[in-house]
C-alpha atoms as a PDB file:
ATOM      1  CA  UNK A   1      89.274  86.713 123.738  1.00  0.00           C
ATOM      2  CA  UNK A   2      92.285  88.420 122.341  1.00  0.00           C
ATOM      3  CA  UNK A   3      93.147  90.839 124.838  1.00  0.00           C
ATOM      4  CA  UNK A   4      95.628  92.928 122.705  1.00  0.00           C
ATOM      5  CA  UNK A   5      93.117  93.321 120.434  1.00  0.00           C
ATOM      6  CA  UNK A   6      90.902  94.606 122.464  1.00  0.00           C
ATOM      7  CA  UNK A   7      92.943  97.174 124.242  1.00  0.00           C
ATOM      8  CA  UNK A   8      94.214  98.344 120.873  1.00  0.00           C
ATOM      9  CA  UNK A   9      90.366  99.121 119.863  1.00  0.00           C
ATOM     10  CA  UNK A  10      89.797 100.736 122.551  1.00  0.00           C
ATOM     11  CA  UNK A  11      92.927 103.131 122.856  1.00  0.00           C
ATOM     12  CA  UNK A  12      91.825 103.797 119.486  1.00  0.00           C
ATOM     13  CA  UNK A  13      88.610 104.745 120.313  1.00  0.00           C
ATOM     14  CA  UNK A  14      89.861 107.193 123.537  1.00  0.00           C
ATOM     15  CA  UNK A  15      88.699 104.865 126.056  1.00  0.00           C
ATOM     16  CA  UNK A  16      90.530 104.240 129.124  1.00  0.00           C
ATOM     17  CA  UNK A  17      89.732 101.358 131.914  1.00  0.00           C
ATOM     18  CA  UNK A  18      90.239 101.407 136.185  1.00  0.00           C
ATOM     19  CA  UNK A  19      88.887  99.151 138.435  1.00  0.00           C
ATOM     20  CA  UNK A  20      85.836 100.342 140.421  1.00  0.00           C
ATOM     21  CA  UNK A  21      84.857  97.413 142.761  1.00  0.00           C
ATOM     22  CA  UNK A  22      84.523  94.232 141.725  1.00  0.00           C
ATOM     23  CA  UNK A  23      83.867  95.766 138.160  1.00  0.00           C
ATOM     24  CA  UNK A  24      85.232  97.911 135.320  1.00  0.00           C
ATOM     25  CA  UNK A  25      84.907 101.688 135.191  1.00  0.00           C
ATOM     26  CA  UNK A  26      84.912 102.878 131.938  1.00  0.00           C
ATOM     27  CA  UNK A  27      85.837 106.493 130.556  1.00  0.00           C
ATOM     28  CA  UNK A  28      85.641 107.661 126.918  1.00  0.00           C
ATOM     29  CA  UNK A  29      84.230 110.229 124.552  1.00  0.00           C
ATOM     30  CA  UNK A  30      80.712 110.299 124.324  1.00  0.00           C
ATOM     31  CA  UNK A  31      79.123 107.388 121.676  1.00  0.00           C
ATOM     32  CA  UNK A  32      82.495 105.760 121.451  1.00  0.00           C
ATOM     33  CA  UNK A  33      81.046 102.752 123.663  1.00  0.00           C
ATOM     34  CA  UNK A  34      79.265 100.646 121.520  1.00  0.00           C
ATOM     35  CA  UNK A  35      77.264  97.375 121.551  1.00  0.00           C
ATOM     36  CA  UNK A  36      79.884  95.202 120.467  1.00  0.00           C
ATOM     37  CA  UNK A  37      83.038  96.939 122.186  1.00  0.00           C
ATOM     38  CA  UNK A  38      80.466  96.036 125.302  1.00  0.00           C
ATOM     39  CA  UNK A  39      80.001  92.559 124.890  1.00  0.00           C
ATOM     40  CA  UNK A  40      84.035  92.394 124.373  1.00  0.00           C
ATOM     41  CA  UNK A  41      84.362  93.755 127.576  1.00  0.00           C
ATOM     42  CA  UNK A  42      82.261  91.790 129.159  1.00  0.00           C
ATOM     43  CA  UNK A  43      83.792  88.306 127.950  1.00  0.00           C
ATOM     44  CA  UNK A  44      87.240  89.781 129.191  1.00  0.00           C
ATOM     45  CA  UNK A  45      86.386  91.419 132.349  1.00  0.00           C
ATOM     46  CA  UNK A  46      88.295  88.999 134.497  1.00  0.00           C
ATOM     47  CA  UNK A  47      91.332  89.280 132.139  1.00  0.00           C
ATOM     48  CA  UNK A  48      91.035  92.745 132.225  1.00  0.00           C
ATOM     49  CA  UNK A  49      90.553  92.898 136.073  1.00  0.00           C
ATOM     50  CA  UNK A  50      93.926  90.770 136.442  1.00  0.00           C
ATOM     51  CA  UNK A  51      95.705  92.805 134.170  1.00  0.00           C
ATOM     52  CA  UNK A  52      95.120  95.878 136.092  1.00  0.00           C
ATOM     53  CA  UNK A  53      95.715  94.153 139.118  1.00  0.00           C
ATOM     54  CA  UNK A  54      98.738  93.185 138.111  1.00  0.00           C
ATOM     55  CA  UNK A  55      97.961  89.400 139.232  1.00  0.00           C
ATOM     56  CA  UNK A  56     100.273  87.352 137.620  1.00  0.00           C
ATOM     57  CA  UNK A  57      98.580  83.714 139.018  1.00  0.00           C
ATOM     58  CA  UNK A  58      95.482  85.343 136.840  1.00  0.00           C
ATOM     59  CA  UNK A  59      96.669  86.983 133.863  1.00  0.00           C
ATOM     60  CA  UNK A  60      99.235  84.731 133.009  1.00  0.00           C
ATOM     61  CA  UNK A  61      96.721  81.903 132.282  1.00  0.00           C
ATOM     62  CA  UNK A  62      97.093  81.202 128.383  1.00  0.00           C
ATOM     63  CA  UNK A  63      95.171  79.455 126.086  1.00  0.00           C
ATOM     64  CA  UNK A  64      97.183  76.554 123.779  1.00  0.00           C
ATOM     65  CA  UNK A  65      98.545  78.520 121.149  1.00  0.00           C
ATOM     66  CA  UNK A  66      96.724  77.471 118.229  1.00  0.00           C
ATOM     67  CA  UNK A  67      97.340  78.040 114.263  1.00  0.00           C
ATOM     68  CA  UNK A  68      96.127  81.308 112.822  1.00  0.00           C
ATOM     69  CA  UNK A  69      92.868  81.877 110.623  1.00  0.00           C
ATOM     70  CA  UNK A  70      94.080  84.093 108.244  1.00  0.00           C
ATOM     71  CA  UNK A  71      91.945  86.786 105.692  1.00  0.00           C
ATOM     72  CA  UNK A  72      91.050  89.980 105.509  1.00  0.00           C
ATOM     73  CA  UNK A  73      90.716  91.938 108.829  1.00  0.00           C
ATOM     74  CA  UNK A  74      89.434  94.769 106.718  1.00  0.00           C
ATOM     75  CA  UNK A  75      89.533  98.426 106.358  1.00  0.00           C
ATOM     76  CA  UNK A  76      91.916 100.391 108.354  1.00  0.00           C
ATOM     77  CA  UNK A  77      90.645 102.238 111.833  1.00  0.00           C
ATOM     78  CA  UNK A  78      90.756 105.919 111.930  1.00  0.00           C
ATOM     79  CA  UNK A  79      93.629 105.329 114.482  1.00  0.00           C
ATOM     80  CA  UNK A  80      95.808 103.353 112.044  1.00  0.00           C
ATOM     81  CA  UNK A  81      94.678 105.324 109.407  1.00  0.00           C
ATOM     82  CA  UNK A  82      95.852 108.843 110.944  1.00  0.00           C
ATOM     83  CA  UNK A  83      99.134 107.002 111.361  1.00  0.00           C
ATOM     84  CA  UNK A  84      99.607 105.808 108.529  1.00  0.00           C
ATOM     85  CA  UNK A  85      99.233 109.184 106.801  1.00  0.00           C
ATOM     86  CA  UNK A  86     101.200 110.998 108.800  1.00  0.00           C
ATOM     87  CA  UNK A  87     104.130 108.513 108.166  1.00  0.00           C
ATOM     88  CA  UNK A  88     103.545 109.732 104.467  1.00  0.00           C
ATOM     89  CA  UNK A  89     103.782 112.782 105.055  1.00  0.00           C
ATOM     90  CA  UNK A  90     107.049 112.770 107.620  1.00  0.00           C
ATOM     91  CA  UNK A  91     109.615 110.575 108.564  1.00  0.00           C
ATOM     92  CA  UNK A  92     108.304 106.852 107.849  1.00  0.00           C
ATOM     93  CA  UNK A  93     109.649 105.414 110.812  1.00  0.00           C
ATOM     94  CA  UNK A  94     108.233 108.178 113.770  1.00  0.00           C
ATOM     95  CA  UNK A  95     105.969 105.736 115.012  1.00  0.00           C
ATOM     96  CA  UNK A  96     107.921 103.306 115.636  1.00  0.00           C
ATOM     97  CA  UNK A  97     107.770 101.557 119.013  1.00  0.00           C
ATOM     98  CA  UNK A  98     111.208  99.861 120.614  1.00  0.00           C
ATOM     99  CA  UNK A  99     111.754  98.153 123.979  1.00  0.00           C
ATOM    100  CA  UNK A 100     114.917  96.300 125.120  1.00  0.00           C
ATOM    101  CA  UNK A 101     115.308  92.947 127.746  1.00  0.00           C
ATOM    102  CA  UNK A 102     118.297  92.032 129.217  1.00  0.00           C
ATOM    103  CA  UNK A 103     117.690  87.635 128.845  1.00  0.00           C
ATOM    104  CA  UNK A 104     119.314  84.983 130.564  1.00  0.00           C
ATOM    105  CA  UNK A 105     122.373  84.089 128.937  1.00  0.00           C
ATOM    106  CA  UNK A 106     121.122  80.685 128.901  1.00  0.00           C
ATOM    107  CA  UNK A 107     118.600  81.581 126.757  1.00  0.00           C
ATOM    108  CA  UNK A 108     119.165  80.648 123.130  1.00  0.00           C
ATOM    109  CA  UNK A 109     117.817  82.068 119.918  1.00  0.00           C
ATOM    110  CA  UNK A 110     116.120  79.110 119.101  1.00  0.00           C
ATOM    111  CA  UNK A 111     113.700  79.264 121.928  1.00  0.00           C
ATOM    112  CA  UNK A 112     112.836  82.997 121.672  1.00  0.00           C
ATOM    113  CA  UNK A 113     112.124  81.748 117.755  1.00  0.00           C
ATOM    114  CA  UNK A 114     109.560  79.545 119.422  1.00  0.00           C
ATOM    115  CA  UNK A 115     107.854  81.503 121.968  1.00  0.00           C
ATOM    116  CA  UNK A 116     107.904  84.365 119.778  1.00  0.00           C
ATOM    117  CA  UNK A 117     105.759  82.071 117.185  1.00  0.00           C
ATOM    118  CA  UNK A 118     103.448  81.188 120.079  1.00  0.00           C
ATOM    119  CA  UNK A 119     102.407  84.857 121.059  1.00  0.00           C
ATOM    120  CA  UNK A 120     101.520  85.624 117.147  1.00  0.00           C
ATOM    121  CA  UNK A 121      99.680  82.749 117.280  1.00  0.00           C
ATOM    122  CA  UNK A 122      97.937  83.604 120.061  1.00  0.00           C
ATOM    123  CA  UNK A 123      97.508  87.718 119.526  1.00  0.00           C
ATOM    124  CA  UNK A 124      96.552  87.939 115.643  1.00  0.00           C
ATOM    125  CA  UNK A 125      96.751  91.632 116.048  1.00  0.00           C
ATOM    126  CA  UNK A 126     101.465  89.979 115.809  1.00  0.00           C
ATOM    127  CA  UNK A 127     100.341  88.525 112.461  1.00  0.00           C
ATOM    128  CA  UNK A 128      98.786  91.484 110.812  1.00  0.00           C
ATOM    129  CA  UNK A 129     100.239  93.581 107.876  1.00  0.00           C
ATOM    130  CA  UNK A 130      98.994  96.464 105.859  1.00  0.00           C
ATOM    131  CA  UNK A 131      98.227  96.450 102.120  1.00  0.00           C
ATOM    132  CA  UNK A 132      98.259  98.656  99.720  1.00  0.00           C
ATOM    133  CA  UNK A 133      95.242 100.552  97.899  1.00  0.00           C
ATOM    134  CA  UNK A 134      93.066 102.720  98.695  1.00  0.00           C
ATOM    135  CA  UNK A 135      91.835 102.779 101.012  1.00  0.00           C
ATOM    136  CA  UNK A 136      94.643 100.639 102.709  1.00  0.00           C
ATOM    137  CA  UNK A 137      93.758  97.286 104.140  1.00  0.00           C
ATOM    138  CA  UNK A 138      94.981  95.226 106.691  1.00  0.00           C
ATOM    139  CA  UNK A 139      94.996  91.491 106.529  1.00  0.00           C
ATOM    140  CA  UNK A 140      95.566  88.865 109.059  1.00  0.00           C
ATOM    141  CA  UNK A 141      98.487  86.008 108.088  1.00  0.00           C
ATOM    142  CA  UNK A 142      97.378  82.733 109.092  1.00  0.00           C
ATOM    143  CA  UNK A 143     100.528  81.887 110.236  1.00  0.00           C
ATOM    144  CA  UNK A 144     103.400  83.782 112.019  1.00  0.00           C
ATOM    145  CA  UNK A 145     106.338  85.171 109.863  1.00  0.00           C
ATOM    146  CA  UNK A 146     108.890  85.382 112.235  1.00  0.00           C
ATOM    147  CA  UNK A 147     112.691  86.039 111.648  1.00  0.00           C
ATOM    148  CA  UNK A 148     115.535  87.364 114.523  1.00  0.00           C
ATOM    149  CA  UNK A 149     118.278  89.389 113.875  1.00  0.00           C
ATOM    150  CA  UNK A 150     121.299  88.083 115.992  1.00  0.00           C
ATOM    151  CA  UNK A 151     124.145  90.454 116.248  1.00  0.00           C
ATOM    152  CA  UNK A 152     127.409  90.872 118.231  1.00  0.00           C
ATOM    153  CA  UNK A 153     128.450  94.477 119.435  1.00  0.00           C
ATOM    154  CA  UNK A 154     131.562  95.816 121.363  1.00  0.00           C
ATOM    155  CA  UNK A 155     129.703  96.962 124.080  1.00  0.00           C
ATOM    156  CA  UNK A 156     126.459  99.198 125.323  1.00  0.00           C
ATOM    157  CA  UNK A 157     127.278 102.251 123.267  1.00  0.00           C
ATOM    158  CA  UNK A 158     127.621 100.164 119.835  1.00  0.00           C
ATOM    159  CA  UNK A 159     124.241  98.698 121.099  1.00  0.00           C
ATOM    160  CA  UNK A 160     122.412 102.001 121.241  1.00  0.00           C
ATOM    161  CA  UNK A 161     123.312 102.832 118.260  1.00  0.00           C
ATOM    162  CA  UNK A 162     122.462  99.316 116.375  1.00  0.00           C
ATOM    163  CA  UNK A 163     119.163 100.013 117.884  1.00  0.00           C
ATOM    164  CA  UNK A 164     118.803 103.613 117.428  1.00  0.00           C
ATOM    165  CA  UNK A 165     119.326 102.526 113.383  1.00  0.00           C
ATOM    166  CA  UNK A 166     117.224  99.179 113.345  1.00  0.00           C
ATOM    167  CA  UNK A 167     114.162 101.986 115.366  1.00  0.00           C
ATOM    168  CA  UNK A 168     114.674 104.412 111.779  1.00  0.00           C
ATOM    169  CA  UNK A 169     113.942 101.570 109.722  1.00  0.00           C
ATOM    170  CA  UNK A 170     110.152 101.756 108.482  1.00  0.00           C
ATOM    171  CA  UNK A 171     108.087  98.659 107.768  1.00  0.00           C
ATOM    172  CA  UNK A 172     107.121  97.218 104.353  1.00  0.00           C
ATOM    173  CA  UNK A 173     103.809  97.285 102.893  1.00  0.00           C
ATOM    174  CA  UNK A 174     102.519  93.797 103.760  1.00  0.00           C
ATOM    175  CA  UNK A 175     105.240  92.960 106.002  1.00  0.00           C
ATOM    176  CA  UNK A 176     104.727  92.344 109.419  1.00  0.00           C
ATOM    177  CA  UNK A 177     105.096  95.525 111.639  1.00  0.00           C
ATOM    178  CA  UNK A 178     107.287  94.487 114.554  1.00  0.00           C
ATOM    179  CA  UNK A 179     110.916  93.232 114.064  1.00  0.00           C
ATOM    180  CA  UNK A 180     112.976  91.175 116.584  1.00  0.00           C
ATOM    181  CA  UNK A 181     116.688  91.667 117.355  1.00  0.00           C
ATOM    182  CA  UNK A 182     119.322  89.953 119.647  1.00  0.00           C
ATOM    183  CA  UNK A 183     122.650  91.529 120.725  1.00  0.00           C
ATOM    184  CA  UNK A 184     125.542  90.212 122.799  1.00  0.00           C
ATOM    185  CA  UNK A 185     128.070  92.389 124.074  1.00  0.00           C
ATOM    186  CA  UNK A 186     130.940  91.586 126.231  1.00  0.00           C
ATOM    187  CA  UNK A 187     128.506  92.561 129.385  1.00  0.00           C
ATOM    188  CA  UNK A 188     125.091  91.333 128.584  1.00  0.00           C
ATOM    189  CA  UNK A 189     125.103  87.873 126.781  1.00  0.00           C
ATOM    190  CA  UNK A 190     121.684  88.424 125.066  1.00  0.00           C
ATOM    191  CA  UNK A 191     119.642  91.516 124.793  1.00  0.00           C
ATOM    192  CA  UNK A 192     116.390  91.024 122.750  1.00  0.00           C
ATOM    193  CA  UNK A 193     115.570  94.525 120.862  1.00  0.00           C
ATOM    194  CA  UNK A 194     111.589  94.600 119.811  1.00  0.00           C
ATOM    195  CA  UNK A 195     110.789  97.370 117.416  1.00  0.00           C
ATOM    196  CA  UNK A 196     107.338  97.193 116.585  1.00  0.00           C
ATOM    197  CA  UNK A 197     104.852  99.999 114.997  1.00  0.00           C
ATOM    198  CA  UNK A 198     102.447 102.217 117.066  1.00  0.00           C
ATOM    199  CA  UNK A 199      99.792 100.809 115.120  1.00  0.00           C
ATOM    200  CA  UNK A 200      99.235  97.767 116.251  1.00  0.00           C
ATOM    201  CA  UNK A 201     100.819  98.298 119.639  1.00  0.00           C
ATOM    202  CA  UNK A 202     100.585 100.800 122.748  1.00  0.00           C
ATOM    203  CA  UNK A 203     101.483 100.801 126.179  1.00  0.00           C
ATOM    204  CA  UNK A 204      98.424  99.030 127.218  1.00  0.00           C
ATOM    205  CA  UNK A 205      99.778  95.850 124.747  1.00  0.00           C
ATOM    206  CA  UNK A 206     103.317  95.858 126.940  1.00  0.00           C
ATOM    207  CA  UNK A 207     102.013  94.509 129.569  1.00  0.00           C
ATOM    208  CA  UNK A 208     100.367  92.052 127.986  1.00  0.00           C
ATOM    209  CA  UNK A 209     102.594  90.779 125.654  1.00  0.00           C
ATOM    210  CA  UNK A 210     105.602  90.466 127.977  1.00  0.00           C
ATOM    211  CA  UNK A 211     103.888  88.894 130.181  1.00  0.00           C
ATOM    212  CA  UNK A 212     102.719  86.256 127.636  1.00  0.00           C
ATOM    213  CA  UNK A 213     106.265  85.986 125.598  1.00  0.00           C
ATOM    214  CA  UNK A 214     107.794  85.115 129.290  1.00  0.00           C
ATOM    215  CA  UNK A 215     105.807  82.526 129.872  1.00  0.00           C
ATOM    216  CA  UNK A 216     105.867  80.859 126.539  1.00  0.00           C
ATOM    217  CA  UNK A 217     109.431  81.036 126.872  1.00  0.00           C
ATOM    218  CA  UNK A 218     109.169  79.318 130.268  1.00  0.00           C
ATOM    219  CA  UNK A 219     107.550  76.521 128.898  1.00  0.00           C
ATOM    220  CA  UNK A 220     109.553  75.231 125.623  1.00  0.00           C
ATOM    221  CA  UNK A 221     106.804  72.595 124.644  1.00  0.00           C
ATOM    222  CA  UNK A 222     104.097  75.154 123.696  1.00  0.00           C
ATOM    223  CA  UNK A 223     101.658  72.117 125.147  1.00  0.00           C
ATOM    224  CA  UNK A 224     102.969  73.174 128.491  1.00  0.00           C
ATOM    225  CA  UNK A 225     102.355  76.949 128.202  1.00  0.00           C
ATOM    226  CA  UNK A 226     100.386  78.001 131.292  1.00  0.00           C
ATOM    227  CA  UNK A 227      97.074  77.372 130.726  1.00  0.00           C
ATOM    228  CA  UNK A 228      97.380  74.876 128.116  1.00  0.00           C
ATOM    229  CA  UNK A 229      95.026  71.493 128.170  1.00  0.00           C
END
């Protein structure tokens, strides 16, 4: 069950979780539960449940990152498609998402390459791009296209603003929609710099995927990921 996925569709869809019990409580507008955003629910509860919890031991149980299927994920949701349009209308780049980590310095490029590749493998909503047409598509890549921008800055100011540009930049018509950048300044060794678009990403995904990326890069033989057989 692709969590990410699932919170996505239902942010989307104006529905909102809490724990009630040993259950879910759900909230939303009326109709917007359906049969089969049910039955997701229920195959994720205790992943959901852990996530709100916050229970690390839980959530951060992952499943062997395995290669992508690929194809057509179809049409658009409303969601994406409101965005979309209003990033035609105004300034291509005002839904873009950025968050910054301050790494280990003994961290290397190389590594973040690899866990990087094992959370798109994982979450195919990391290996999605829109196409063109109309209406606009989006369609799943079966594998991850992943490429890291390493620069070297004078210090936090000069960082800001490398990042204040790189979050102006829009994303390509069937590119990926999320863009990784390292900086090192004469303070911080490595700072990893994740832009990535509102579409496929909200404050619910966070969690999620930074939990997931930090244990993948914990565990540099994606075999020994947490949760791996």
């Amino acid at each position: 069950m692709n969590i990410v996925r699932l919170m996505a569709d239902l942010a989307d869809a104006g529905i909102t979780l809490r724990r009630r019990g040993d259950g879910l409580h759900v909230e939303g507008p009326p109709g917007a539960l359906d049969a089969a955003l049910v039955s997701r629910l229920r195959d994720a509860k205790d992943g959901l449940l852990a996530m709100l919890d916050g229970d690390a031991s839980r959530a951060a149980a992952l499943p062997p990152p395995l290669p992508g299927e690929g194809g057509d994920a179809g049409a658009l949701s409303p969601g994406q498609a409101r965005l979309v349009a209003a990033t035609r209308l105004g300034d291509p780049a005002m839904y873009n998402e950025q968050m910054a980590i301050e790494l280990a310095d003994a961290v290397d490029a190389q590594a973040i390459g690899r866990a990087f590749v094992a959370l798109a493998r994982k979450h195919d909503i990391l290996r999605t791009v829109f196409v063109g047409g109309e209406p606009m598509r989006q369609t799943v890549l079966p594998e991850p296209a992943v490429q890291i921008e390493c620069t070297s800055v004078d210090g936090d100011g000069a960082l800001r603003a490398r990042a204040a540009e790189i979050a102006r930049l829009p994303f390509a018509a069937g590119r990926p929609l999320w863009r990784i950048d390292l900086f090192s300044t004469p303070e911080r060794p490595l700072v990893l710099v994740l832009t990535i678009h509102h579409a496929i990403f909200d404050r619910w995904s966070m969690s999620v995927l930074i939990r997931d990326f930090s244990a993948y890069l914990a565990s540099p033989d994606e075999s020994d990921a947490p949760g791996a057989g």
